[in-house]
PDB file of N, CA and C in Angstrom:
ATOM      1  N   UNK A   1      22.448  -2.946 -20.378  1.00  0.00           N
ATOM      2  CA  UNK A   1      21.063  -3.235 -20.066  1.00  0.00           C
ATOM      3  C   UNK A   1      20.649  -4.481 -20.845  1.00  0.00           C
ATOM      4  N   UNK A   2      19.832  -5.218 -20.182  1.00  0.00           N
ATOM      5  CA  UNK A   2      19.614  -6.739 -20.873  1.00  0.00           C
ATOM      6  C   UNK A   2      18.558  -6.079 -22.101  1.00  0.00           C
ATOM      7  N   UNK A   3      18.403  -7.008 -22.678  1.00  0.00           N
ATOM      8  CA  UNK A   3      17.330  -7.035 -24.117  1.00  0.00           C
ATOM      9  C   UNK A   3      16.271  -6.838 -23.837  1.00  0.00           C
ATOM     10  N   UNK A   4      16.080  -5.122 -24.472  1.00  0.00           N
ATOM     11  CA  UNK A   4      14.853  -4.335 -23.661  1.00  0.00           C
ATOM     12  C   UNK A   4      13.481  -4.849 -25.391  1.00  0.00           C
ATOM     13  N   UNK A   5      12.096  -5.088 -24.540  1.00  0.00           N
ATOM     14  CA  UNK A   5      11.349  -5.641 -25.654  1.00  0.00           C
ATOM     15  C   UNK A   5      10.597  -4.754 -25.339  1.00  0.00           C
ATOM     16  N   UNK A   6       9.396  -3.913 -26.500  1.00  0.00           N
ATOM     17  CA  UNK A   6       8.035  -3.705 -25.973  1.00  0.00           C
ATOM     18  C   UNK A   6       6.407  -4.421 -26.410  1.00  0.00           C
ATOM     19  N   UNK A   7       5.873  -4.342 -24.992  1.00  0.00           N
ATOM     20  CA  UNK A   7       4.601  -4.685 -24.745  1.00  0.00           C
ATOM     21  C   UNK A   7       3.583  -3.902 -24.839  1.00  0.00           C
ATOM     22  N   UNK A   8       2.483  -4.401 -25.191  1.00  0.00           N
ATOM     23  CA  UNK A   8       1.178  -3.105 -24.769  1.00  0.00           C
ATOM     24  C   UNK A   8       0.780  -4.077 -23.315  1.00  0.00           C
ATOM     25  N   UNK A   9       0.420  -3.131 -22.646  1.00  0.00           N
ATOM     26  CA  UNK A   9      -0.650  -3.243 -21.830  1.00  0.00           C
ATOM     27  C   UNK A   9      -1.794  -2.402 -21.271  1.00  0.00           C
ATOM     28  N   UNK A  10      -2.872  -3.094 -21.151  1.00  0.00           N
ATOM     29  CA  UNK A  10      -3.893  -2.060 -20.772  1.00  0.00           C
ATOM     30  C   UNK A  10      -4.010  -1.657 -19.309  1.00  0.00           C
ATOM     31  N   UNK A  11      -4.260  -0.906 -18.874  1.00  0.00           N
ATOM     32  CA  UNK A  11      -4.301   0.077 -17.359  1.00  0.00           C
ATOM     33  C   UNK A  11      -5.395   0.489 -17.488  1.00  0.00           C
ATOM     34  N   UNK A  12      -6.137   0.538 -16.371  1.00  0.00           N
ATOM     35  CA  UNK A  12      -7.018   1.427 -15.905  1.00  0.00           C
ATOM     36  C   UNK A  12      -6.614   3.045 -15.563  1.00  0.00           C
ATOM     37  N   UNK A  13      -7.874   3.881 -15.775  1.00  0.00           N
ATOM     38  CA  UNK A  13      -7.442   5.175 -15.932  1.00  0.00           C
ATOM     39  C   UNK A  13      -7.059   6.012 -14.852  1.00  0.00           C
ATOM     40  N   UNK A  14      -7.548   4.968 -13.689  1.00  0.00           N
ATOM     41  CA  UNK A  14      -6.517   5.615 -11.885  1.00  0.00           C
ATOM     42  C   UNK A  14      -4.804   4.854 -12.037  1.00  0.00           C
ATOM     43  N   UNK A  15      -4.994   3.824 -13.031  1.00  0.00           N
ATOM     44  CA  UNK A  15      -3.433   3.600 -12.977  1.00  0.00           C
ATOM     45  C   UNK A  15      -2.504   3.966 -13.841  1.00  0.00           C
ATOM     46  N   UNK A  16      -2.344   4.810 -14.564  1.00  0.00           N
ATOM     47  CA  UNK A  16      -1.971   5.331 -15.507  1.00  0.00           C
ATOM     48  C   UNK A  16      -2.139   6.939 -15.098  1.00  0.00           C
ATOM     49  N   UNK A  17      -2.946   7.359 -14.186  1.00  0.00           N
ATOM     50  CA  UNK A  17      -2.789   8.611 -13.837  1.00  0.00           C
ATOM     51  C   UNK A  17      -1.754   8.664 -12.687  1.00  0.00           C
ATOM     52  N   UNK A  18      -1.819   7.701 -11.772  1.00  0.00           N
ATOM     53  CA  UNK A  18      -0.863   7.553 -10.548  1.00  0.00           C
ATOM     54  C   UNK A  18       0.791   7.016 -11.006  1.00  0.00           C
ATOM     55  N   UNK A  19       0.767   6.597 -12.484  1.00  0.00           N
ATOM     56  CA  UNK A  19       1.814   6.759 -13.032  1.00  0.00           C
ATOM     57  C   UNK A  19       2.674   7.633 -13.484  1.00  0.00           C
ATOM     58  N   UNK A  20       1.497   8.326 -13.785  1.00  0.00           N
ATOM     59  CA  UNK A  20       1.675   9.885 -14.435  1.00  0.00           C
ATOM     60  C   UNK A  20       2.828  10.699 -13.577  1.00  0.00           C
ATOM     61  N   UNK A  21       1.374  10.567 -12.546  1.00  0.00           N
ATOM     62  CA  UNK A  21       1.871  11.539 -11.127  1.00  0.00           C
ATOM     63  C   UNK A  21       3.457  11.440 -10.744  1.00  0.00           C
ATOM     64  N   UNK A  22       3.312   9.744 -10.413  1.00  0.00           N
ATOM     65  CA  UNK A  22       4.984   9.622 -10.146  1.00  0.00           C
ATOM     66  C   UNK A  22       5.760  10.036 -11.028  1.00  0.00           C
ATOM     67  N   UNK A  23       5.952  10.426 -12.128  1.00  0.00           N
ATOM     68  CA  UNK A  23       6.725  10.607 -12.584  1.00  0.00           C
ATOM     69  C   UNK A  23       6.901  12.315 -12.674  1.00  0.00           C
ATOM     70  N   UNK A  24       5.679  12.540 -12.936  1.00  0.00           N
ATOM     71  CA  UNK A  24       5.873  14.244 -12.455  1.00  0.00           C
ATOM     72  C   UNK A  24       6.338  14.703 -11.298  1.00  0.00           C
ATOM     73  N   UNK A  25       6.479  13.957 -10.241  1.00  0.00           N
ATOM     74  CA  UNK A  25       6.904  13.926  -8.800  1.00  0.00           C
ATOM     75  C   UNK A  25       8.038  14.098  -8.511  1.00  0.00           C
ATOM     76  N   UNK A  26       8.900  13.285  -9.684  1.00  0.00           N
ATOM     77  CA  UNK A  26      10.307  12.813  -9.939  1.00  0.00           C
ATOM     78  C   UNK A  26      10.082  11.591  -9.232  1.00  0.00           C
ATOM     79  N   UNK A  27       9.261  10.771  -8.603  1.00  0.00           N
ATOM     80  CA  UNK A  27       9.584   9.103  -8.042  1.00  0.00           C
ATOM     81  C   UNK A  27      10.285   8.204  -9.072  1.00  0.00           C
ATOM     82  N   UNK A  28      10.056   8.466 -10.535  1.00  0.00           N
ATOM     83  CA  UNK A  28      10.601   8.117 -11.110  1.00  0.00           C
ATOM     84  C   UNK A  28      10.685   8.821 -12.848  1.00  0.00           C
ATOM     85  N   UNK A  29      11.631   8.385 -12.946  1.00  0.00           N
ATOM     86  CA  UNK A  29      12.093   9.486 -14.372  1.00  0.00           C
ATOM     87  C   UNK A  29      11.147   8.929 -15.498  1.00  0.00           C
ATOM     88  N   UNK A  30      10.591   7.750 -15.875  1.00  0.00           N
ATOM     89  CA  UNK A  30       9.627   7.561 -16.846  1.00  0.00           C
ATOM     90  C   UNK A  30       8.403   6.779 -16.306  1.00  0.00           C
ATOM     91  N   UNK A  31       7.241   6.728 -17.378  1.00  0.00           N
ATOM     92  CA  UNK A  31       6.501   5.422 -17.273  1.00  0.00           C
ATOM     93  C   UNK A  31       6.958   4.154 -16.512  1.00  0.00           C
ATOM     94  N   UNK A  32       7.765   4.046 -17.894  1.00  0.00           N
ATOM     95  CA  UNK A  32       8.506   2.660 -18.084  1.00  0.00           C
ATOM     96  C   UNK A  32       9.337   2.300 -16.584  1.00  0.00           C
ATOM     97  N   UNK A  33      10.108   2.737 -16.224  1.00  0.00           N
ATOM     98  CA  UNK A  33      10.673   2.699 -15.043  1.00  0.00           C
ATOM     99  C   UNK A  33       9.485   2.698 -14.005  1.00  0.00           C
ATOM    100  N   UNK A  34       8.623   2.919 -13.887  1.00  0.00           N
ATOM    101  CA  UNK A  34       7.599   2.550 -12.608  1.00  0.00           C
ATOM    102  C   UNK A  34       7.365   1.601 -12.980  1.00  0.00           C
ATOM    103  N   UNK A  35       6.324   0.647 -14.381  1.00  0.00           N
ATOM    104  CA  UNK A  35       6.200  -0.543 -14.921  1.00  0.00           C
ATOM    105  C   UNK A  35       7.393  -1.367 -14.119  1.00  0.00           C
ATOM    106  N   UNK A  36       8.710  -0.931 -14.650  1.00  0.00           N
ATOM    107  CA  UNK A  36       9.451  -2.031 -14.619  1.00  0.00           C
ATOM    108  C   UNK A  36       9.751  -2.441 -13.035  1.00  0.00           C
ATOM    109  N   UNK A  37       9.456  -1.380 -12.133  1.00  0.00           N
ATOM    110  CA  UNK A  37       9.719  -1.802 -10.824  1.00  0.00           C
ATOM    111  C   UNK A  37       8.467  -2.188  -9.985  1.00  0.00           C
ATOM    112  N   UNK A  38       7.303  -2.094 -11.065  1.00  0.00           N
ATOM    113  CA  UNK A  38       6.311  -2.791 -10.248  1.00  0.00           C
ATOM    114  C   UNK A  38       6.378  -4.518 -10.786  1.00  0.00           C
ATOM    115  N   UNK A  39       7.109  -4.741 -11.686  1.00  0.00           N
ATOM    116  CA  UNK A  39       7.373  -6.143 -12.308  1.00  0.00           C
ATOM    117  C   UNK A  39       8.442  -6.609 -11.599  1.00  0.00           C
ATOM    118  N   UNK A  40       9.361  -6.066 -11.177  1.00  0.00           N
ATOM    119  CA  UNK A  40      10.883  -6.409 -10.069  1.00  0.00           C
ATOM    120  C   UNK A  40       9.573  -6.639  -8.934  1.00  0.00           C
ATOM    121  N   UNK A  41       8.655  -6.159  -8.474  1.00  0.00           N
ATOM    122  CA  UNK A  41       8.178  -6.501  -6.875  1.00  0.00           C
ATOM    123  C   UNK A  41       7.113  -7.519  -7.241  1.00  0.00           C
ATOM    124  N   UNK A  42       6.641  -7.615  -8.297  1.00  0.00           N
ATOM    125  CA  UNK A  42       5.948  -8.468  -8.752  1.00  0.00           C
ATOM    126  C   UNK A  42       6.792 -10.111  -9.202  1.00  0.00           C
ATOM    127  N   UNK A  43       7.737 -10.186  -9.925  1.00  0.00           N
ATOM    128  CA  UNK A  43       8.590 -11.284  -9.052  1.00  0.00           C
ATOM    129  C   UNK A  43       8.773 -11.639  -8.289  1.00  0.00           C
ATOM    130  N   UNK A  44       9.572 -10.558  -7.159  1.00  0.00           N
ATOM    131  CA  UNK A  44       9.854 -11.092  -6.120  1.00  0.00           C
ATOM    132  C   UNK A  44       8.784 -11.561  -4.657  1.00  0.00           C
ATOM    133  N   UNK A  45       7.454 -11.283  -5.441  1.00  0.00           N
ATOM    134  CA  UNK A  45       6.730 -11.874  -4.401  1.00  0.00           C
ATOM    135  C   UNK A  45       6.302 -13.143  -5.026  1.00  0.00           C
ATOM    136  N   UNK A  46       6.206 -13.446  -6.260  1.00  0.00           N
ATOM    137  CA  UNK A  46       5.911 -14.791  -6.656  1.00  0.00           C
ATOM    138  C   UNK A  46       7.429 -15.668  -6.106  1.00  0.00           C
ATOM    139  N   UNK A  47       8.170 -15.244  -6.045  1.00  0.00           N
ATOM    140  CA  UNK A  47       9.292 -16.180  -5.710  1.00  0.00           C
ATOM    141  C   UNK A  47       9.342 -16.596  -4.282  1.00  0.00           C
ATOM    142  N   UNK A  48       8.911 -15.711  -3.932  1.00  0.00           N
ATOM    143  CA  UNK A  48       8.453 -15.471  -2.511  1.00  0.00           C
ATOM    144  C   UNK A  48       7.445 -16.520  -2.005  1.00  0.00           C
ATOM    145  N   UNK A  49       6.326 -15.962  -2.297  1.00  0.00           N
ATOM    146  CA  UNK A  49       5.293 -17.171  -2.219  1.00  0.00           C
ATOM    147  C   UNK A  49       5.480 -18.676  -2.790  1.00  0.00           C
ATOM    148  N   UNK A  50       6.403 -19.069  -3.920  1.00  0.00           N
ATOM    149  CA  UNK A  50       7.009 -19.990  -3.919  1.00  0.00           C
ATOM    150  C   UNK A  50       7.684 -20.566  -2.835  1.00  0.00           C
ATOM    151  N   UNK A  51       8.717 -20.409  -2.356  1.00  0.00           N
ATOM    152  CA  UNK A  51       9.600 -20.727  -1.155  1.00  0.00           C
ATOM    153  C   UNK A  51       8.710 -21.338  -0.067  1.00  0.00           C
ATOM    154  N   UNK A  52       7.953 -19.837   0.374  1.00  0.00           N
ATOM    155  CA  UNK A  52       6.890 -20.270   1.505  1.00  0.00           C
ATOM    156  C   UNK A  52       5.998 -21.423   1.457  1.00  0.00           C
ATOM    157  N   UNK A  53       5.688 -21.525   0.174  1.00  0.00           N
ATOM    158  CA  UNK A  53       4.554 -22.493  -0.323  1.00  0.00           C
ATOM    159  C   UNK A  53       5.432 -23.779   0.107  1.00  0.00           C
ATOM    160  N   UNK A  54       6.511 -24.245  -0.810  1.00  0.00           N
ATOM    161  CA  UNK A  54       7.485 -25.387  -0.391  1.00  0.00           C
ATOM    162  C   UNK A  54       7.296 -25.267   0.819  1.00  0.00           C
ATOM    163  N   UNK A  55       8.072 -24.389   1.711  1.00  0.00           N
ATOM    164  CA  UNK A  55       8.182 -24.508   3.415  1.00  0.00           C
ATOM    165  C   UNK A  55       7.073 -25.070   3.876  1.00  0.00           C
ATOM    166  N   UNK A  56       5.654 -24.593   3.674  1.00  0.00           N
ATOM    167  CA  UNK A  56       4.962 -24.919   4.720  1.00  0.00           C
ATOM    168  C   UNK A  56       4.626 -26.603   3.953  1.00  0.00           C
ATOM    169  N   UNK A  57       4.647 -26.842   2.827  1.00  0.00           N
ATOM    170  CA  UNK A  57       4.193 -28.415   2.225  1.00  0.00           C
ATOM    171  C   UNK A  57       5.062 -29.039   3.107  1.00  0.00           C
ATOM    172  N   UNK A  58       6.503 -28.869   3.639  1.00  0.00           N
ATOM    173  CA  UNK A  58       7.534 -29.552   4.226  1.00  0.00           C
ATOM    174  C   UNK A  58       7.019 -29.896   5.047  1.00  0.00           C
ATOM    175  N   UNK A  59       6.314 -28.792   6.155  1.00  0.00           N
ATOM    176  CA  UNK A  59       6.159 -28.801   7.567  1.00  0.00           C
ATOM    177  C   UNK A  59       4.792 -29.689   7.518  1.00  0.00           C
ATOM    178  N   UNK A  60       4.113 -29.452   6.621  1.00  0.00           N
ATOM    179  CA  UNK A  60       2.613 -30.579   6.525  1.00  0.00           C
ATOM    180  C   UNK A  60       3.159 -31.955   6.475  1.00  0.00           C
ATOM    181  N   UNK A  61       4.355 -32.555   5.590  1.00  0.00           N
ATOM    182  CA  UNK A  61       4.653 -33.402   5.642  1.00  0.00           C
ATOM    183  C   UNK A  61       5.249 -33.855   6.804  1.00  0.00           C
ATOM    184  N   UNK A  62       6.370 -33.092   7.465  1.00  0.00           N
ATOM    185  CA  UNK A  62       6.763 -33.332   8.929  1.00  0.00           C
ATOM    186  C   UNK A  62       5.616 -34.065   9.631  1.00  0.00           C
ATOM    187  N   UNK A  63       4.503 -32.410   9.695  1.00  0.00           N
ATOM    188  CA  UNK A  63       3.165 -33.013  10.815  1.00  0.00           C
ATOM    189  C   UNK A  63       2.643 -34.228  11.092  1.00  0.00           C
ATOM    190  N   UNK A  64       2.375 -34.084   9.050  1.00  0.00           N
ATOM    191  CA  UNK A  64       1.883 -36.094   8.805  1.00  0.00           C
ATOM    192  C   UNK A  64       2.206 -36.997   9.391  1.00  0.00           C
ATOM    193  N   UNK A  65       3.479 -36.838   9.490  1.00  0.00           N
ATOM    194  CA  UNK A  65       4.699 -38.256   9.645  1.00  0.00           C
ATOM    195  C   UNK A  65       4.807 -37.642  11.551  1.00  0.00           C
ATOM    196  N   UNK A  66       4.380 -36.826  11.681  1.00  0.00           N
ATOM    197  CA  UNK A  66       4.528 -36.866  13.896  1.00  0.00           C
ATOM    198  C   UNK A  66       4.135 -36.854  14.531  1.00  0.00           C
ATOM    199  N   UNK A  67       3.026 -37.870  14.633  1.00  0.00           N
ATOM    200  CA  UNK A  67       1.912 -38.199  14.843  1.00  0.00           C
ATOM    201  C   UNK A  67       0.566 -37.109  15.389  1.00  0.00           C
ATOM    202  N   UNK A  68      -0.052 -37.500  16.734  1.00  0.00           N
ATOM    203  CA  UNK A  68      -0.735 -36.435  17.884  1.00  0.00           C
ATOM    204  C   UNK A  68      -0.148 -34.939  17.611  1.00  0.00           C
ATOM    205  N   UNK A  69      -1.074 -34.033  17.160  1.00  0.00           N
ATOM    206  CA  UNK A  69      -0.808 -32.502  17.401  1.00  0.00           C
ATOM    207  C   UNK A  69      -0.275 -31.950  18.948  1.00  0.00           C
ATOM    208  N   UNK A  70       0.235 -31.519  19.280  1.00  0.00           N
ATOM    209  CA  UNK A  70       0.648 -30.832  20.331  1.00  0.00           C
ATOM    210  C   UNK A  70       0.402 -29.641  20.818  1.00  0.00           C
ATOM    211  N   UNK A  71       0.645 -28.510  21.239  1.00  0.00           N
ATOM    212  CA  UNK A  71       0.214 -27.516  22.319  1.00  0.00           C
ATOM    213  C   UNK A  71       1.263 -26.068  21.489  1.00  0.00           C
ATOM    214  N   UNK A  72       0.566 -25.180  20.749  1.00  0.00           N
ATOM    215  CA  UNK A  72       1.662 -24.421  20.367  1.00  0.00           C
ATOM    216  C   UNK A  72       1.819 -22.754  21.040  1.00  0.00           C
ATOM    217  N   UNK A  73       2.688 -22.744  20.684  1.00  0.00           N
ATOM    218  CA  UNK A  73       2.951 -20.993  21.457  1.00  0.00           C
ATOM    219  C   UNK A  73       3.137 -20.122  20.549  1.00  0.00           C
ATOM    220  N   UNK A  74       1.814 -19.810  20.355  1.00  0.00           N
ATOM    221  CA  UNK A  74       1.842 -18.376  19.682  1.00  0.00           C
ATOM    222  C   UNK A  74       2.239 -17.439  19.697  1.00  0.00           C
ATOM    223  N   UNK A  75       2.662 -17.014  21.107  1.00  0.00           N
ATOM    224  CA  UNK A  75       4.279 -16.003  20.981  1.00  0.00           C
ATOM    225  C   UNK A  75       5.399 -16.105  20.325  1.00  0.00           C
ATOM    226  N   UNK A  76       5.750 -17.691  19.960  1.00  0.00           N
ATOM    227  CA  UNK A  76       6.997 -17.767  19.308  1.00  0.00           C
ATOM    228  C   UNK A  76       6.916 -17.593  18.048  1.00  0.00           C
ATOM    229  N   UNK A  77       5.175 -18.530  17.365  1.00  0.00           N
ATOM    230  CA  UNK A  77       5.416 -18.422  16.353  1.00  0.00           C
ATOM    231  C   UNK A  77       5.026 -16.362  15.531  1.00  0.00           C
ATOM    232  N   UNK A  78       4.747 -15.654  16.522  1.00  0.00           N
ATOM    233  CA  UNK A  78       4.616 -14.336  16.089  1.00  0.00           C
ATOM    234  C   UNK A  78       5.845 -14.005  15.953  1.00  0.00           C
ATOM    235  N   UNK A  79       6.992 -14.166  16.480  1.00  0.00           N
ATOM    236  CA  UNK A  79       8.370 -13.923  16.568  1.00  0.00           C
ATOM    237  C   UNK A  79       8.886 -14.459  15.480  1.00  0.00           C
ATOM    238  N   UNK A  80       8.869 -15.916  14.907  1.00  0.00           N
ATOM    239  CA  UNK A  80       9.527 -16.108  13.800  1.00  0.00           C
ATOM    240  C   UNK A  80       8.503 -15.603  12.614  1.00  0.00           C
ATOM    241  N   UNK A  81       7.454 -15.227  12.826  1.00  0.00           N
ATOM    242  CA  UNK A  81       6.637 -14.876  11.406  1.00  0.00           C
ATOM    243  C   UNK A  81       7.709 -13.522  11.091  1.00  0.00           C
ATOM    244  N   UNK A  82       7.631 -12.872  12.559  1.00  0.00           N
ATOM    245  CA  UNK A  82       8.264 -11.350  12.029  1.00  0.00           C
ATOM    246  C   UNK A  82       9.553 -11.058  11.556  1.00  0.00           C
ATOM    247  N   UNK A  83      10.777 -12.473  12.270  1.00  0.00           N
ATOM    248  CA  UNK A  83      12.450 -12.571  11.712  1.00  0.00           C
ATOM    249  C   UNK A  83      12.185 -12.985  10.042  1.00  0.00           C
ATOM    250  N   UNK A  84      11.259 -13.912   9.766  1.00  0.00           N
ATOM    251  CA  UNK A  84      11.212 -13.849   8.510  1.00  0.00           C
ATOM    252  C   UNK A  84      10.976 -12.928   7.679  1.00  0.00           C
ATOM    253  N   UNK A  85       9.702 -12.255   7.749  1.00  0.00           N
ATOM    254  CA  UNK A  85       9.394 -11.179   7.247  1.00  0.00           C
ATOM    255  C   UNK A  85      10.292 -10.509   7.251  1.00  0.00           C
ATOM    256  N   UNK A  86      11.398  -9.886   8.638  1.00  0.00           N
ATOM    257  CA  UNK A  86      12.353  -8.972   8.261  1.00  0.00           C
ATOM    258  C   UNK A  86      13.303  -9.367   7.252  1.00  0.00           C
ATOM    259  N   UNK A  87      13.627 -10.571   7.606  1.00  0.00           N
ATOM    260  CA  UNK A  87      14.796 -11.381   6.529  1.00  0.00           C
ATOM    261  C   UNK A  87      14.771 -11.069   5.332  1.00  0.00           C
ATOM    262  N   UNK A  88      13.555 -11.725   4.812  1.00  0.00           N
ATOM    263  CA  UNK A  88      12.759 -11.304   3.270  1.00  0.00           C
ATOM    264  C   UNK A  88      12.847 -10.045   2.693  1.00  0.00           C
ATOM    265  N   UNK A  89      12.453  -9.044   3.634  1.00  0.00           N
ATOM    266  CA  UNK A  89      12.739  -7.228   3.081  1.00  0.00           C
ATOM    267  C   UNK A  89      13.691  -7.146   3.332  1.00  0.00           C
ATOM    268  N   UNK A  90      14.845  -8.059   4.217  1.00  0.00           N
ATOM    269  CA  UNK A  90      16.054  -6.966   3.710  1.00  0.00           C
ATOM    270  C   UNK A  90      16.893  -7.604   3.013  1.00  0.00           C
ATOM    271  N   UNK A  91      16.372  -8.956   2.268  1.00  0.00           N
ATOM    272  CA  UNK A  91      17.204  -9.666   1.122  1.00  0.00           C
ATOM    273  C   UNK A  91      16.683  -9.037   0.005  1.00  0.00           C
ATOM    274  N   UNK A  92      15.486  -8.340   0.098  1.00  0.00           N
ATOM    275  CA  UNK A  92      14.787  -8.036  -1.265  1.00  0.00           C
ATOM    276  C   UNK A  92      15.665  -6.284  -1.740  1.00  0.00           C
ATOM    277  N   UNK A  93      16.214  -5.593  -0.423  1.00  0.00           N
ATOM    278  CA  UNK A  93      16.313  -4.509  -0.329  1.00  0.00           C
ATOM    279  C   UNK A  93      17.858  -4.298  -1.062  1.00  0.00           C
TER     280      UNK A  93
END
């Protein structure tokens, strides 16, 4: 296990009870282990939103540089919103 440190942090008293819970549930065997996997999803959406963020600056820059807007199809782009999205959960999974 990498170099485990401890922190305080403060919680509110619905989050620390729903911590509780999980763990009385068995969702997970401690506190700490819910913390730590709400910090694993809490990365991986900042990394996340990173990427995307780049992507779409790309595509602004593309736009910039191609001239006249054009005519788009919102069917397609619902289709690639959703291959991504799947992509993403099942690289994260």
């Amino acid at each position: 296990m990498p170099d485990v440190q401890k922190v305080s942090v403060a919680l509110t008293g619905e989050q620390v009870a729903a911590m509780k819970q999980a763990v009385e549930t068995g969702e997970y065997a401690t506190t700490s282990e819910a913390v730590r996997e709400a910090l694993r999803e809490w990365q991986w959406k900042r990394e996340f939103r990173g990427e995307e963020l780049e992507r779409l600056r790309g595509l602004l820059m593309e736009a910039e540089r191609g001239g006249p807007g054009k005519e788009i199809d919102f069917d397609a782009v619902r289709e690639e919103a959703r291959r991504r999205l799947k992509k993403a959960t099942l690289k994260r999974a």
